[in-house]
Protein backbone atom coordinates (compact mmCIF):
# COMPACT_ATOMS: atom_id res chain seq x y z
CA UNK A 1 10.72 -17.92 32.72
CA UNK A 2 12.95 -18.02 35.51
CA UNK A 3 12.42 -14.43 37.83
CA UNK A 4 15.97 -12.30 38.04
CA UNK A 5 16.44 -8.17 38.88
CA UNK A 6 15.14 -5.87 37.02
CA UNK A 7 18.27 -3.65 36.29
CA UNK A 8 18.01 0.30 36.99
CA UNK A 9 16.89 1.86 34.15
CA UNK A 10 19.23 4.86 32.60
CA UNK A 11 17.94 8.39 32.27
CA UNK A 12 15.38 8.74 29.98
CA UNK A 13 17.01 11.52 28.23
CA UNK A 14 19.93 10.47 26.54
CA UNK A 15 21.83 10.86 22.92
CA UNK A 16 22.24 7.43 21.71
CA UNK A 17 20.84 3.90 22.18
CA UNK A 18 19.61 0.83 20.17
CA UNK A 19 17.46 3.08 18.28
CA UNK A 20 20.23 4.32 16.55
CA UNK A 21 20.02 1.55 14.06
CA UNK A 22 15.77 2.45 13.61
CA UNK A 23 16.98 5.68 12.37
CA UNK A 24 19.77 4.48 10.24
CA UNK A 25 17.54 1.94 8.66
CA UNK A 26 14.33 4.76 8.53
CA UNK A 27 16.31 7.07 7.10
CA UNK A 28 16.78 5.27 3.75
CA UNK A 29 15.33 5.31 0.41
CA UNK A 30 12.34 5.71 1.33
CA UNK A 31 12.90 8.52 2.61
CA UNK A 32 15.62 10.30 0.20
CA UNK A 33 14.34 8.53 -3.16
CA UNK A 34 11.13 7.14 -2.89
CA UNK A 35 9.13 10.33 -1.01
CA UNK A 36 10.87 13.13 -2.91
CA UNK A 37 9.74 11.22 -5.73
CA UNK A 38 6.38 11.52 -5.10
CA UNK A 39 6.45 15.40 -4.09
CA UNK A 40 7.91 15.80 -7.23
CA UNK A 41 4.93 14.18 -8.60
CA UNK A 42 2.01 15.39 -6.64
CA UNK A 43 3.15 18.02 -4.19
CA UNK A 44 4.14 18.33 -0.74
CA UNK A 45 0.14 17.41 0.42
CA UNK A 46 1.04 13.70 -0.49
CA UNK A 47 3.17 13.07 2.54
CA UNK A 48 0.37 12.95 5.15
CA UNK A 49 0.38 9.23 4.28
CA UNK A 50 3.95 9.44 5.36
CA UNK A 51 3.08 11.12 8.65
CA UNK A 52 0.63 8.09 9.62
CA UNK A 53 3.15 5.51 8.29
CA UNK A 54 6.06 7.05 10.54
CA UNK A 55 3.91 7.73 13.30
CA UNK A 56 2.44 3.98 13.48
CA UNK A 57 5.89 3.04 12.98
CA UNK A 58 7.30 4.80 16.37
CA UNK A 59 4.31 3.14 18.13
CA UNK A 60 4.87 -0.69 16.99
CA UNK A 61 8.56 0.19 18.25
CA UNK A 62 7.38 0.80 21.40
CA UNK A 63 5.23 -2.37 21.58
CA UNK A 64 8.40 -4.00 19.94
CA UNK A 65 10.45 -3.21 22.89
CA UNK A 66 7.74 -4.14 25.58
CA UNK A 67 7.82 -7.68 25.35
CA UNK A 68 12.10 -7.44 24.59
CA UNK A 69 13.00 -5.85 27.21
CA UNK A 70 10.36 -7.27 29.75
CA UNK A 71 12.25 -10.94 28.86
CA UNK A 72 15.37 -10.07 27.24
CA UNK A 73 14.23 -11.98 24.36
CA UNK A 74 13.59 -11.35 21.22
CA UNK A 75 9.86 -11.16 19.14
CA UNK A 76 10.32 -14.38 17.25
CA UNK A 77 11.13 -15.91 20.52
CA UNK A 78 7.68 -14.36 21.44
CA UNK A 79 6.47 -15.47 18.40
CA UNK A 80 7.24 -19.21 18.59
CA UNK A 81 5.60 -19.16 22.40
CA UNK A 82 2.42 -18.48 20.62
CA UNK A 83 2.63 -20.38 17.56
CA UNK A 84 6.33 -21.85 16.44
CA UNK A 85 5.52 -22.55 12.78
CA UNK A 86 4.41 -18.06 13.13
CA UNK A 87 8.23 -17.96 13.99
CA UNK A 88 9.10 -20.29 10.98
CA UNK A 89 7.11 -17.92 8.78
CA UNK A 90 9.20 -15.12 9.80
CA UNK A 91 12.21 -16.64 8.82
CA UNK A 92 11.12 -17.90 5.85
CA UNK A 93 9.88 -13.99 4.98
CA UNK A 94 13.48 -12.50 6.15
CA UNK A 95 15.01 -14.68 3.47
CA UNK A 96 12.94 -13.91 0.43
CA UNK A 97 12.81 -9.66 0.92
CA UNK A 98 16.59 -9.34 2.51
CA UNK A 99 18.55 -11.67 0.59
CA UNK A 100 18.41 -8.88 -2.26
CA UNK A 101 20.88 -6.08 -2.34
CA UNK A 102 18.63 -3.15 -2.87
CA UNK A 103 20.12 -0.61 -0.45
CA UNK A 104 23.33 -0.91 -1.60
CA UNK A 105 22.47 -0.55 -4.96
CA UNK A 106 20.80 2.57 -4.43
CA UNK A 107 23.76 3.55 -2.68
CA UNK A 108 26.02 2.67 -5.33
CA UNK A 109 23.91 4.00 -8.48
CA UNK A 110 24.79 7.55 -6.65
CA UNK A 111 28.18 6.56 -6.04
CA UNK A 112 28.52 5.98 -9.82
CA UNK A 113 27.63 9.45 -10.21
CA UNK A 114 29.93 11.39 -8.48
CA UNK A 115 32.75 8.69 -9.95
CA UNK A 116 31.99 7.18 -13.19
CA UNK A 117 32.68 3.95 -11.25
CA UNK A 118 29.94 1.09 -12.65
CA UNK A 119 27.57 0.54 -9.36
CA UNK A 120 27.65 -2.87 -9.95
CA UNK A 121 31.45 -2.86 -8.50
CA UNK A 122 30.82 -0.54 -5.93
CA UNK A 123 28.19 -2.03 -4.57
CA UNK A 124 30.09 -5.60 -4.70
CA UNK A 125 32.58 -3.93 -3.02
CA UNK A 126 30.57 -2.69 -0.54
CA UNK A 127 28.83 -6.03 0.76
CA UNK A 128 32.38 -7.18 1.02
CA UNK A 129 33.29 -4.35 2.87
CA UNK A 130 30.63 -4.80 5.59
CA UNK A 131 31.16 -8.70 5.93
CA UNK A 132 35.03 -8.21 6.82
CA UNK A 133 33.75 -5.56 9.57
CA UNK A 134 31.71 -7.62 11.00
CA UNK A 135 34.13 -10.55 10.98
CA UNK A 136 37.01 -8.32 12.74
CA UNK A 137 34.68 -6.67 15.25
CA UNK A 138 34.93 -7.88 19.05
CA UNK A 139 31.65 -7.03 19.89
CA UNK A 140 28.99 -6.39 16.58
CA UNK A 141 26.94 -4.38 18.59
CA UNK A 142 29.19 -1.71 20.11
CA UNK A 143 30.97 -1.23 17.08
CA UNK A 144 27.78 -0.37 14.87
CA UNK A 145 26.36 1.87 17.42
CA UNK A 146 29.45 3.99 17.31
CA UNK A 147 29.78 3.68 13.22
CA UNK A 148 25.86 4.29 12.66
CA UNK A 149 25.80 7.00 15.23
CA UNK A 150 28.95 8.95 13.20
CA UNK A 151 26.97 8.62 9.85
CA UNK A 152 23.42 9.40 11.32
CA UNK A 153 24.96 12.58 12.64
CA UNK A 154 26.54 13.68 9.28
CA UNK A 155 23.17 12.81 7.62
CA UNK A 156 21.07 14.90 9.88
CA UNK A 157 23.50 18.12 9.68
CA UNK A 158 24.38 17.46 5.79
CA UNK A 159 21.04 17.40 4.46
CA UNK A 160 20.13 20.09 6.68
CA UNK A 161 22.56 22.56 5.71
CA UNK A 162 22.09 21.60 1.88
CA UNK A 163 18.19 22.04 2.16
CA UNK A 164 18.59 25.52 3.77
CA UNK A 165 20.67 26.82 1.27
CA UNK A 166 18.25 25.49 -1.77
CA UNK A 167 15.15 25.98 -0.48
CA UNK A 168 13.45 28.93 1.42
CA UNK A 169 10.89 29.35 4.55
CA UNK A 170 7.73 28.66 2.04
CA UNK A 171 8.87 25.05 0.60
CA UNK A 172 9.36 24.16 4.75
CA UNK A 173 6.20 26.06 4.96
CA UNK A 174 4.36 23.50 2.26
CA UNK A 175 6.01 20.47 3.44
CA UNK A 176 4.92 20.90 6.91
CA UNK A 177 1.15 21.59 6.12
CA UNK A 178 1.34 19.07 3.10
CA UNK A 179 1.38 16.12 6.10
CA UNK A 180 -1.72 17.22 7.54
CA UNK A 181 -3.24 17.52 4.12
CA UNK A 182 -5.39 14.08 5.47
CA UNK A 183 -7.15 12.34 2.59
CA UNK A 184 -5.21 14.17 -0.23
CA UNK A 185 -4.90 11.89 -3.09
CA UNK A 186 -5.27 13.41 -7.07
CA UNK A 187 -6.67 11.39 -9.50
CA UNK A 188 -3.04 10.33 -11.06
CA UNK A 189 -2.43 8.79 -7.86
CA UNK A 190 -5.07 6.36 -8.34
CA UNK A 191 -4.19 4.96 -10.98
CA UNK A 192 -2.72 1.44 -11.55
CA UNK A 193 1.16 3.25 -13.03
CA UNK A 194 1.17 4.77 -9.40
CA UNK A 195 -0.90 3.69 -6.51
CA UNK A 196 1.35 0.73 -6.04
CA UNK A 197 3.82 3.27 -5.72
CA UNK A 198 2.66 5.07 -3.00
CA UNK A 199 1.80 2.15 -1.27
CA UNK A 200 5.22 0.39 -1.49
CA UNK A 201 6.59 4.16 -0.38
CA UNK A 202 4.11 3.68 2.72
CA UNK A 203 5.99 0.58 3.77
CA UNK A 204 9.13 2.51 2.99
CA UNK A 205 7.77 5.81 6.04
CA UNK A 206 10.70 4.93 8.54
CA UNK A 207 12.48 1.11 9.25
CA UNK A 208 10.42 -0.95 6.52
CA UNK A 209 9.80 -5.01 6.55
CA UNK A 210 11.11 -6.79 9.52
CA UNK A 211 13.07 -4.50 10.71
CA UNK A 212 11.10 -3.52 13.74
CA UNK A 213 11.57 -7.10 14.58
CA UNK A 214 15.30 -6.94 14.47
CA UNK A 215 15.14 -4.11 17.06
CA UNK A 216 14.18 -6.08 19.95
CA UNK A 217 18.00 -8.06 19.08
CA UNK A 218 19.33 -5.27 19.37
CA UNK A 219 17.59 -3.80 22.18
CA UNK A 220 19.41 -7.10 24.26
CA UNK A 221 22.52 -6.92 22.85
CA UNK A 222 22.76 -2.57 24.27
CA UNK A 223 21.59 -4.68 27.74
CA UNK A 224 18.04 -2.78 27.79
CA UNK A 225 15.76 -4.34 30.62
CA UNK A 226 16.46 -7.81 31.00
CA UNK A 227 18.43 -7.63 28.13
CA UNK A 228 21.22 -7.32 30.64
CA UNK A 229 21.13 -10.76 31.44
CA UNK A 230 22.22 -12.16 27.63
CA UNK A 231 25.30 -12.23 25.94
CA UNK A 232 26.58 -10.51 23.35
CA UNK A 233 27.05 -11.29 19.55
CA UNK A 234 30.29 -11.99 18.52
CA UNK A 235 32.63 -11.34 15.16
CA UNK A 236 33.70 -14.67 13.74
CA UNK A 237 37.22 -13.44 14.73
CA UNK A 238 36.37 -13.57 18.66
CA UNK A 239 33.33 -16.32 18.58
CA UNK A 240 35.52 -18.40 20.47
CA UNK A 241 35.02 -15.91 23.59
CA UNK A 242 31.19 -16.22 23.54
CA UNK A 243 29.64 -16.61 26.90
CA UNK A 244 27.09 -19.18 26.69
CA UNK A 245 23.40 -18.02 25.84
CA UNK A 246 20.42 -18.71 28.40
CA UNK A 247 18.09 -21.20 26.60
CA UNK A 248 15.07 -18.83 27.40
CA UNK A 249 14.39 -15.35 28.45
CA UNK A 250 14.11 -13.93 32.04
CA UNK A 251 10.69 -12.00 34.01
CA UNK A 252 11.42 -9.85 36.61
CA UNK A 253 8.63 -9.91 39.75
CA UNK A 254 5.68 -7.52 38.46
CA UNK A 255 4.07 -7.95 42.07
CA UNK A 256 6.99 -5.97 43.40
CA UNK A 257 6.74 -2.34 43.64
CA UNK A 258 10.28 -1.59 43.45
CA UNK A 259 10.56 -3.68 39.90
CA UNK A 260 7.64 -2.10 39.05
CA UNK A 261 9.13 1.14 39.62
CA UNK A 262 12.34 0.17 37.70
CA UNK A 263 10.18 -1.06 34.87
CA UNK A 264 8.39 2.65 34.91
CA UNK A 265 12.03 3.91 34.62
CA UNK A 266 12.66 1.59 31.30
CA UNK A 267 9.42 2.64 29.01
CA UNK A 268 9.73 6.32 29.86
CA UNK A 269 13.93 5.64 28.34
CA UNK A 270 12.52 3.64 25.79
CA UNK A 271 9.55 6.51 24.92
CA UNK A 272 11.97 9.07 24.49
CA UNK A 273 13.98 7.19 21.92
CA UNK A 274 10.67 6.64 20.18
CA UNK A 275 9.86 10.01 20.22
CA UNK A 276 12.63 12.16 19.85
CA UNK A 277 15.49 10.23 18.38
CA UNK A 278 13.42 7.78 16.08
CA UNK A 279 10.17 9.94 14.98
CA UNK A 280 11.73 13.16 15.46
CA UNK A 281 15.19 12.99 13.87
CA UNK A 282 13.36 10.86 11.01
CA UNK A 283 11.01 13.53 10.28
CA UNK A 284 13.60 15.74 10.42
CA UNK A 285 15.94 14.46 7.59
CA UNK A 286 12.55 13.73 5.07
CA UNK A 287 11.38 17.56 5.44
CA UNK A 288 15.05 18.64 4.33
CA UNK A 289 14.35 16.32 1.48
CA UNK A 290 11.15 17.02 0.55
CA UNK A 291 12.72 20.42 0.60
CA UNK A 292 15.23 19.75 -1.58
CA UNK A 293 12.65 18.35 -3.88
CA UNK A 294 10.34 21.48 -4.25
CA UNK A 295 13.35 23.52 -5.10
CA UNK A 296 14.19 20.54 -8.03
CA UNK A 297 10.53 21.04 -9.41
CA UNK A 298 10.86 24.84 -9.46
CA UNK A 299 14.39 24.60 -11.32
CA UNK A 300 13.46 21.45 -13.37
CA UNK A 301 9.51 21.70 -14.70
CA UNK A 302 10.01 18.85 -16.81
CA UNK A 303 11.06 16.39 -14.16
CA UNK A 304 7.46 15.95 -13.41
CA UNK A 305 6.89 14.72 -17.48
CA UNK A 306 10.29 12.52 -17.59
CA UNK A 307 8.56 10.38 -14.31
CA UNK A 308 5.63 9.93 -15.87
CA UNK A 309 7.44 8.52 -18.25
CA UNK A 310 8.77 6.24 -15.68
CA UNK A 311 11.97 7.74 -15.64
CA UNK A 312 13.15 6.92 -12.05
CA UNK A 313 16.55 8.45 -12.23
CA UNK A 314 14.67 11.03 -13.23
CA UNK A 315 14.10 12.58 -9.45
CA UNK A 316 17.65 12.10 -7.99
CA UNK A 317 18.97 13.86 -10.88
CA UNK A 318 16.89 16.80 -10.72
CA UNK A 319 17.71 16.92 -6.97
CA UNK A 320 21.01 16.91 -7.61
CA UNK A 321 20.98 19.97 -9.92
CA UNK A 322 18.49 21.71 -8.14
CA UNK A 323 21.79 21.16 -4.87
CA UNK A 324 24.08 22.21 -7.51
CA UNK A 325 22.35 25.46 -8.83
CA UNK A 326 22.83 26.94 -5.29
CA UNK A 327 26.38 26.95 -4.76
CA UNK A 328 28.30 24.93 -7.16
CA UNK A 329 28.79 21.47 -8.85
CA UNK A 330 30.75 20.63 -5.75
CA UNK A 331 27.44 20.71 -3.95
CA UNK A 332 25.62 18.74 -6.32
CA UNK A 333 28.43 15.92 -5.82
CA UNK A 334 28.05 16.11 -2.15
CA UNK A 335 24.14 15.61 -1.96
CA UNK A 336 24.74 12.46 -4.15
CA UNK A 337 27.87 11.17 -1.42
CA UNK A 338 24.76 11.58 1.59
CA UNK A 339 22.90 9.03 -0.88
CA UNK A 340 25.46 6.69 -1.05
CA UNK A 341 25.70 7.60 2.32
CA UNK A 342 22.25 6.22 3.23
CA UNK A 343 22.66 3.21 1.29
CA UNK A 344 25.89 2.55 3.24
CA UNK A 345 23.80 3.22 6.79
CA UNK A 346 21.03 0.55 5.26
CA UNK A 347 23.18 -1.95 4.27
CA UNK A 348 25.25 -1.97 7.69
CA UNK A 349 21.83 -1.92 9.54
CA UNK A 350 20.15 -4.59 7.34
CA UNK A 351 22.90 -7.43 7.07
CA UNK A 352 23.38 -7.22 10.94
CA UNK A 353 20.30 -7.22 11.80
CA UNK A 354 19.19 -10.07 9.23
CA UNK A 355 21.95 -12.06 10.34
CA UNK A 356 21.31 -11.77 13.78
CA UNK A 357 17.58 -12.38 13.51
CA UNK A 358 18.08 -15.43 11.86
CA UNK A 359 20.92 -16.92 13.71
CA UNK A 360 18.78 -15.97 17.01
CA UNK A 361 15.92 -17.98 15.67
CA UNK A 362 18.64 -21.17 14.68
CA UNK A 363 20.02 -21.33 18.04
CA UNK A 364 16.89 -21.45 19.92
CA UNK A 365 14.99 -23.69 17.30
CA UNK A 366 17.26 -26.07 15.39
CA UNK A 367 18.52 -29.27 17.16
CA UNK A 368 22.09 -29.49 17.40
CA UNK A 369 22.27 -25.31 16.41
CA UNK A 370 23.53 -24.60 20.07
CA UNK A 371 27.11 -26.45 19.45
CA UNK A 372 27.94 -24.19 17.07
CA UNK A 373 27.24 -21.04 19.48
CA UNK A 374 25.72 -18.13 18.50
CA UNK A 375 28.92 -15.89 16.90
CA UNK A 376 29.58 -18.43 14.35
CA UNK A 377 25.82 -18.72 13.18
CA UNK A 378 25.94 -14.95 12.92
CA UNK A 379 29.17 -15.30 10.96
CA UNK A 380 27.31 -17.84 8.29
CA UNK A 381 24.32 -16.16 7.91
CA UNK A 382 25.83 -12.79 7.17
CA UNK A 383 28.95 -14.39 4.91
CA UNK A 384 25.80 -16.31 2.66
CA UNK A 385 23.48 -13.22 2.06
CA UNK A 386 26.96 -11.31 1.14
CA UNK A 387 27.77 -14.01 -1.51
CA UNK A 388 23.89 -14.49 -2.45
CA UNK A 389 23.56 -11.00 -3.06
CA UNK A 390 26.74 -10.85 -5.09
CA UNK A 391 25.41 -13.47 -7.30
CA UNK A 392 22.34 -11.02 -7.84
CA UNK A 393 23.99 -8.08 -8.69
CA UNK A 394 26.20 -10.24 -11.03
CA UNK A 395 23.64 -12.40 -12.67
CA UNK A 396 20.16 -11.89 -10.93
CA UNK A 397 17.16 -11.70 -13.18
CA UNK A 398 16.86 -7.16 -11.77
CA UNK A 399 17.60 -4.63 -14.13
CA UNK A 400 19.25 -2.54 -11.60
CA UNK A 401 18.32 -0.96 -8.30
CA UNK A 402 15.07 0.32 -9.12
CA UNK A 403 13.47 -3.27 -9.75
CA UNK A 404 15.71 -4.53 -6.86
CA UNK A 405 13.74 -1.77 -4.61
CA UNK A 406 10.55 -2.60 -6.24
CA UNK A 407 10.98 -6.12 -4.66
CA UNK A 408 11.80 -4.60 -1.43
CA UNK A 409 8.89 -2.84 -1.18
CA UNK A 410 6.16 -5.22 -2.21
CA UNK A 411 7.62 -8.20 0.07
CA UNK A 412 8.21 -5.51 3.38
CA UNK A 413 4.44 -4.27 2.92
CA UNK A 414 3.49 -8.10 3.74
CA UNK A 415 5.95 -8.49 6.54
CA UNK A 416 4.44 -5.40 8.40
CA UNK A 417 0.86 -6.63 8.17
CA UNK A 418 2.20 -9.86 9.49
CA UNK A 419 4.01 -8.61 12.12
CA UNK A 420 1.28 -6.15 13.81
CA UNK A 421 -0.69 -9.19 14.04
CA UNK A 422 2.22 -11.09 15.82
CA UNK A 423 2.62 -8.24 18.13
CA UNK A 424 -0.80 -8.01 19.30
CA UNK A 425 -0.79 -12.01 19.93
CA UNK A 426 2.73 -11.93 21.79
CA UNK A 427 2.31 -8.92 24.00
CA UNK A 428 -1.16 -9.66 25.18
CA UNK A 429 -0.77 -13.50 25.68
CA UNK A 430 2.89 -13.75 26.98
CA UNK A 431 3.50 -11.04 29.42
CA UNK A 432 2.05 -10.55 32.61
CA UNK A 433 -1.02 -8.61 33.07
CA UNK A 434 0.45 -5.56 34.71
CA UNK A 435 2.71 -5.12 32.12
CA UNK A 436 0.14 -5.58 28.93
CA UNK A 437 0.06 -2.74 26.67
CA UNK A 438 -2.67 -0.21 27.25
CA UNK A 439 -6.43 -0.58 24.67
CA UNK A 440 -5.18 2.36 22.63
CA UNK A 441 -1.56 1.02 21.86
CA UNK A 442 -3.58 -2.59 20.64
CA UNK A 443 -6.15 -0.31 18.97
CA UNK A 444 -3.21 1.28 17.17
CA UNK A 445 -0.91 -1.50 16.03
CA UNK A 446 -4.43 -3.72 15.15
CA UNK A 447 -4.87 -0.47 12.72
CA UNK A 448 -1.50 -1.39 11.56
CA UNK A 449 -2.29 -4.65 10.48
CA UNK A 450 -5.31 -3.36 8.66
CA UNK A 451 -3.57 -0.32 6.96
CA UNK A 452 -0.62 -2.57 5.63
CA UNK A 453 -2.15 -5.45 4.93
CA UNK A 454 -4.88 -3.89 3.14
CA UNK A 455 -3.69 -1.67 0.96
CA UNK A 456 -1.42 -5.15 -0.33
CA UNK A 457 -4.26 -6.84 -1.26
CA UNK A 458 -6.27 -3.72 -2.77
CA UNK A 459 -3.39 -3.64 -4.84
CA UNK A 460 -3.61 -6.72 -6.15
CA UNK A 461 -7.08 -7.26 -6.54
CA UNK A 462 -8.31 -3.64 -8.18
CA UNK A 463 -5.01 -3.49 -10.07
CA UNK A 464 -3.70 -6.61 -10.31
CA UNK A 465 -0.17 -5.18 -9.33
CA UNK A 466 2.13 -5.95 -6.97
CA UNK A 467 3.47 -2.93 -4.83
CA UNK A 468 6.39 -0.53 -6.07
């Protein structure tokens, strides 16, 4: 790679960043649907698996953003160093788990709720929505930072407030000492009904799938490291203004102290996103859930029976009531709006960044891709998993959000297995040696690969289920 500046690196503490869209896409159902639905089942003990999924998750997003902003390219660049047909892979995997409209589903089955409105046209009307946005925007990036930032902050304050009016100091109390409960797992959870569960809700503790991936786009697109040295994405409406993109990444000069310095500067910014805004406002919004949940079981005993049954509307509703029994019905309505909310965040986070990912990996990769620039790429990819997942919600062979989700969760269990491995192979074989990630951090991610991959395949072979 061609050696340029290192730029200065920003203070590390700060408000907002690329990890904006982490949180946005962490903060989603599996936090607000999936979890609560599992305190409901087995208590407040069953989140420590949800304390080592979001905690592994905050480390593979530091490790994400080593190599990303070290080059200012992205991981399946990294990727198709090692191996291109590993890159290949990657895209074939985005296709087949984020083609399908799960998020906005979920979103919309809440909206439905509070309206009477069919999801099926809210959530059609949503996709549309978020591909005319896109279109319009001048820069993608800037505008969804703002946007995402505006509805991350509502979430946070929202679900706060609600929780601390429903619950009381004990259910925080339980949920806090339920993640440390290590090892905690009742017989029901064993079984073949539910163990896939839990496992599919693992892949669901923070930004699920590929998303991780996506991050290091974004991380060049905010100009993080020698991200600064790459264009921005485009809307179709202002692809003609695209600045050319480098055909490879940049390395800054590790044998110079001052770079190294700057570099120093860039993983302590990048640290405190991981660990403040991205683990800690995560873990934030799932206790005032899990909250929220404990009061529902108290005010709704039989909640516990009707998903057993496998009623999975089951939980939302009872959350709901349990909202509305401390105020009024008004409040009941407004816990549903932050899930629609949520599946609005998702669905913003998970087109861009799907879009971008794979029109990143067509410019670099397919002959003849660069003529059509980079914008315009964007502008198909997004436009075809709009219509494809219009098609779905009008025709496809799910029965509705739940099995849509259940997809979701199987596929993005794979993907994370995958991409630990990836990680490992990129960071320690690409970069410089002075810039390699530490034993522990490769200790932690190669755990990674074991946990998600693992419990995949003990699903399948001692159940012979697939996960969710």
């Amino acid at each position: 790679m061609p050696i340029r500046k290192l730029p200065d690196a920003p203070p590390s503490v700060h408000i907002i960043g690329p990890t904006v869209f982490l949180v946005a896409l962490g903060v989603g159902i599996g936090e607000s649907y999936m979890w609560p639905r599992l305190v409901l089942l087995f208590g407040p003990e069953i989140r420590w698996l949800f304390l080592i999924g979001v905690t592994l998750q905050a480390v593979v997003m530091l490790e994400m953003a080593r190599y990303a902003m070290a080059t200012g390219e992205s991981i399946f660049s990294g990727a198709a160093r090692v191996f291109k047909p590993l890159m290949w892979f990657f895209f074939i995997v985005a296709i087949a788990v984020y083609i399908w409209p799960g998020h906005v589903s979920a979103g919309a089955a809440a909206f439905e709720q509070i309206t009477g409105i069919p999801w099926v046209i809210t959530a059609i009307a949503g996709l549309v929505l978020v591909g005319v946005v896109f279109s319009l925007a001048k820069v993608i990036y800037n505008l969804l930072e703002n946007v995402l930032s505006l509805l991350i902050g509502a979430l946070v304050l929202g679900t706060a407030v609600i929780a601390a009016m429903v619950g009381s100091w004990g259910d925080v109390a339980d949920t806090i000492t339920g993640m440390f409960s290590i090892g905690y797992l009742p017989q029901e959870a064993m079984s073949a009904a539910w163990f896939p569960v839990i496992v599919g809700a693992c892949a669901f503790a923070g930004p699920s799938g590929m998303q991780q991936m996506w991050y290091t786009l974004h991380l060049r697109d905010s100009g993080a490291g020698m991200g600064a040295h790459i264009p921005k994405v485009r809307g179709l409406r202002h692809a003609g203004e695209e600045e050319e993109m480098p055909a490879r990444g940049f390395m800054f000069d590790t044998d110079d102290p001052a770079e190294m310095a700057k570099w120093k500067g860039w993983r302590r910014w990048v640290t405190f996103d991981a660990l403040l805004l991205f683990w800690g406002v995560t873990m934030l919004v799932t206790i005032s859930f899990t909250v929220i949940a404990q009061s529902a079981a108290r005010l709704n005993p039989g909640v516990q029976e009707a998903l057993q049954r496998d009623d999975r509307e089951a939980a939302l509703s009872a959350m709901s009531d349990a909202v509305s029994a401390a105020g009024s019905s008004v409040l009941g309505v407004v816990f549903l709006g932050f899930i629609a909310l949520i599946g609005l965040n998702a669905t913003l986070g998970l087109f861009d960044s799907f879009s971008r990912g794979q029109a990143d990996m067509t410019y670099n990769f397919v002959r003849g891709a660069k003529k059509i620039g980079m914008s315009r790429l964007y502008g198909v990819f997004l436009w075809a998993v709009i219509i494809f997942g219009i098609l779905i919600l009008l025709f496809g062979p799910a029965d509705g959000p739940d099995e849509i989700l259940d997809t979701l969760a199987f596929l993005s269990t794979f993907a994370m297995g995958a991409y630990c491995v990836t990680l490992l192979l990129v960071n320690n074989r690409m970069l410089p040696k002075p810039i390699r990630p530490k034993w522990w951090s490769n200790a932690i991610i190669g755990f990674g690969a074991v946990f998600y991959l693992g419990l995949l395949f003990y699903c399948l072979f001692a159940y012979g289920v697939a996960i969710g």
